[in-house]
N, C-alpha and C. Protein backbone atom coordinates (compact mmCIF):
# COMPACT_ATOMS: atom_id res chain seq x y z
N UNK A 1 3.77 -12.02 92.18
CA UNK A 1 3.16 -13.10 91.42
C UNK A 1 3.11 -12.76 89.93
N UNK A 2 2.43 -11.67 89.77
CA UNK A 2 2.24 -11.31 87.99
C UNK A 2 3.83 -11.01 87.44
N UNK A 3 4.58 -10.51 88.52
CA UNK A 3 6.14 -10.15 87.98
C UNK A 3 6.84 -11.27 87.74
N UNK A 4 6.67 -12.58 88.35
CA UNK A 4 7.28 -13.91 87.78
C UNK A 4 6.39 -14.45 87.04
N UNK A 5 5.18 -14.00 87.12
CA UNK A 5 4.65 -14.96 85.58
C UNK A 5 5.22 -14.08 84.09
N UNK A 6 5.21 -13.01 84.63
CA UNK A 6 5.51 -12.02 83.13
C UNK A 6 6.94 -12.86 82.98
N UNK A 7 8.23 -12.75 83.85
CA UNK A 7 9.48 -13.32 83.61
C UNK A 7 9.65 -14.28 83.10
N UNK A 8 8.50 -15.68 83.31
CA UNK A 8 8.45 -16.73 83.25
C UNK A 8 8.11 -17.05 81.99
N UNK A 9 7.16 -16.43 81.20
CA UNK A 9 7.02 -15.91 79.74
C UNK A 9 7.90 -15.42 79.08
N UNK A 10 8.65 -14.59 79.07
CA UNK A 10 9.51 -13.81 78.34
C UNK A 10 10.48 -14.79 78.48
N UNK A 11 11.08 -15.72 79.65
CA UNK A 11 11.88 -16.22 79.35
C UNK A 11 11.40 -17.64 78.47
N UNK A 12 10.33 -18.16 78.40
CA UNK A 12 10.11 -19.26 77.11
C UNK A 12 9.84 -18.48 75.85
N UNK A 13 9.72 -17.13 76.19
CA UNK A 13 9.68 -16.99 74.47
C UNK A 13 11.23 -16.51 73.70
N UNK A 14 11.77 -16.19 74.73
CA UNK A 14 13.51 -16.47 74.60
C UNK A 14 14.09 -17.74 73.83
N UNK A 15 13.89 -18.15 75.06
CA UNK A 15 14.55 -19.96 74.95
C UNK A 15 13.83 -20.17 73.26
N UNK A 16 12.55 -19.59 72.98
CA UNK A 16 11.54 -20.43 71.67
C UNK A 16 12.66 -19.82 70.38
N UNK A 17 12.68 -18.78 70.86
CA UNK A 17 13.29 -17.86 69.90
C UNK A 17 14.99 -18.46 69.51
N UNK A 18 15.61 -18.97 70.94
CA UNK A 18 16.88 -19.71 70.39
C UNK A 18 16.63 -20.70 69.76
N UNK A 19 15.63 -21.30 70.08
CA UNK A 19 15.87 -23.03 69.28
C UNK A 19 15.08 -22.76 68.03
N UNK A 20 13.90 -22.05 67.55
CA UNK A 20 13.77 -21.45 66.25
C UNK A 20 14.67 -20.79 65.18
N UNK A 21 15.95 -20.22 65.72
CA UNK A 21 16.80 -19.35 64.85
C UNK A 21 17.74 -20.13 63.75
N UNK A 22 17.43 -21.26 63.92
CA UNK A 22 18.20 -22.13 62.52
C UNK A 22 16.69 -23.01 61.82
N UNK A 23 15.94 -22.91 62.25
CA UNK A 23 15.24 -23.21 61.26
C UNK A 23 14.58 -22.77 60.19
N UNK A 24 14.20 -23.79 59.48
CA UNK A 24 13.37 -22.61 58.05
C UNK A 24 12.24 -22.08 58.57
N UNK A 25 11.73 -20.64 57.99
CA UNK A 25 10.82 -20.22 58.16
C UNK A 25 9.52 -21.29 57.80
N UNK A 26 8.36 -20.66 58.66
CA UNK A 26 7.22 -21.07 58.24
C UNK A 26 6.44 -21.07 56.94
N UNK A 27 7.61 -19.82 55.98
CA UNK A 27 6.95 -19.96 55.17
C UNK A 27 7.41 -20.79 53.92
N UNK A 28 8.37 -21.27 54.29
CA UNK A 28 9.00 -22.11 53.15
C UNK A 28 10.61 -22.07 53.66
N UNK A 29 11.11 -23.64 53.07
CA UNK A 29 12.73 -22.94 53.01
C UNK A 29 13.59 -23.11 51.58
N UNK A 30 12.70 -23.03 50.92
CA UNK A 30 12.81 -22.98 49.42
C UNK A 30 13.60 -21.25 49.08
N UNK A 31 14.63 -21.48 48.98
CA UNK A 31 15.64 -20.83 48.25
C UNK A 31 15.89 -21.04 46.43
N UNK A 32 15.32 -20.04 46.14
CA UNK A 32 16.03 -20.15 44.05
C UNK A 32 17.67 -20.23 44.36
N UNK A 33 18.32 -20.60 43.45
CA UNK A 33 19.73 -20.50 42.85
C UNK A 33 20.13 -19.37 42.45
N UNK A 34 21.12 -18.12 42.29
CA UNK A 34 20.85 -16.80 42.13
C UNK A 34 21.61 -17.39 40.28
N UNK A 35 20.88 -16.57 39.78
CA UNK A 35 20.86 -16.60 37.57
C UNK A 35 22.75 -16.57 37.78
N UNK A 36 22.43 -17.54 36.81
CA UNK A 36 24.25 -17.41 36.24
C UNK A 36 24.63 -15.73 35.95
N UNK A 37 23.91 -15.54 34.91
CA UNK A 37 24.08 -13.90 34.43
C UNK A 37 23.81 -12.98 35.74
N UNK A 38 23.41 -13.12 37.21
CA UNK A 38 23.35 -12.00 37.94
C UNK A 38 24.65 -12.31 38.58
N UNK A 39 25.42 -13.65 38.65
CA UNK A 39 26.01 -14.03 39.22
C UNK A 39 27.78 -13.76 38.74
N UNK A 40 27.71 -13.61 37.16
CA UNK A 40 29.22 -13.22 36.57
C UNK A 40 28.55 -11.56 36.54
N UNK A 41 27.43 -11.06 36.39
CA UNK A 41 27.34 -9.20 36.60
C UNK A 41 27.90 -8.43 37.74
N UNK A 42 27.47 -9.35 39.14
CA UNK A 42 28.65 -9.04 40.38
C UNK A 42 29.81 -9.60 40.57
N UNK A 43 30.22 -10.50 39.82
CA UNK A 43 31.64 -10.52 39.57
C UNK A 43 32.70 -9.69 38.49
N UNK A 44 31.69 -8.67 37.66
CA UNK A 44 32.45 -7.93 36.88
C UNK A 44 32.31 -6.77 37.61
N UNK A 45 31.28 -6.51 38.08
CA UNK A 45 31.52 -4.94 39.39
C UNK A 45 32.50 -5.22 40.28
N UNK A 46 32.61 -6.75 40.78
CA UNK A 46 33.47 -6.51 42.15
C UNK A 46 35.08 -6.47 41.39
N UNK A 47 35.49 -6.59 40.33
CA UNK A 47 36.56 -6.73 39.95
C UNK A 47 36.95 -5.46 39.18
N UNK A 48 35.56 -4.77 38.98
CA UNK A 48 36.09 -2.75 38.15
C UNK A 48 36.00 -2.49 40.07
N UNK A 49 35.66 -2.47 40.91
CA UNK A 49 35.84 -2.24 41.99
C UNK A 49 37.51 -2.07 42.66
N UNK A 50 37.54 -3.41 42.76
CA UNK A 50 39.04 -3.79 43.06
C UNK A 50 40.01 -3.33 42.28
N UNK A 51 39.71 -2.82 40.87
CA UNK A 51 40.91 -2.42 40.08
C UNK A 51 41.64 -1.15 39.95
């Protein structure tokens, strides 16, 4: 009895856990824009990188 209720749990917090994994967090899904200037600074490393 307690071994299928434990199963029976774990498997809805499974299932909760798949249908949660594309949503926004609880705590916001407010994303900034990353700064122009951080944005051409890793494009001048990745290109002394590559060279």
């Amino acid at each position: 009895m307690l071994n299928s209720l434990l199963v029976a749990m774990t498997d809805l917090l499974c299932e909760y856990g798949r249908w949660g994994a594309g949503l926004p967090s609880c705590h916001g899904a407010f994303e900034p824009s990353v700064p122009q200037e951080l944005v051409e600074e890793l494009d001048e490393k990745e290109s002394q990188v590559s060279d």
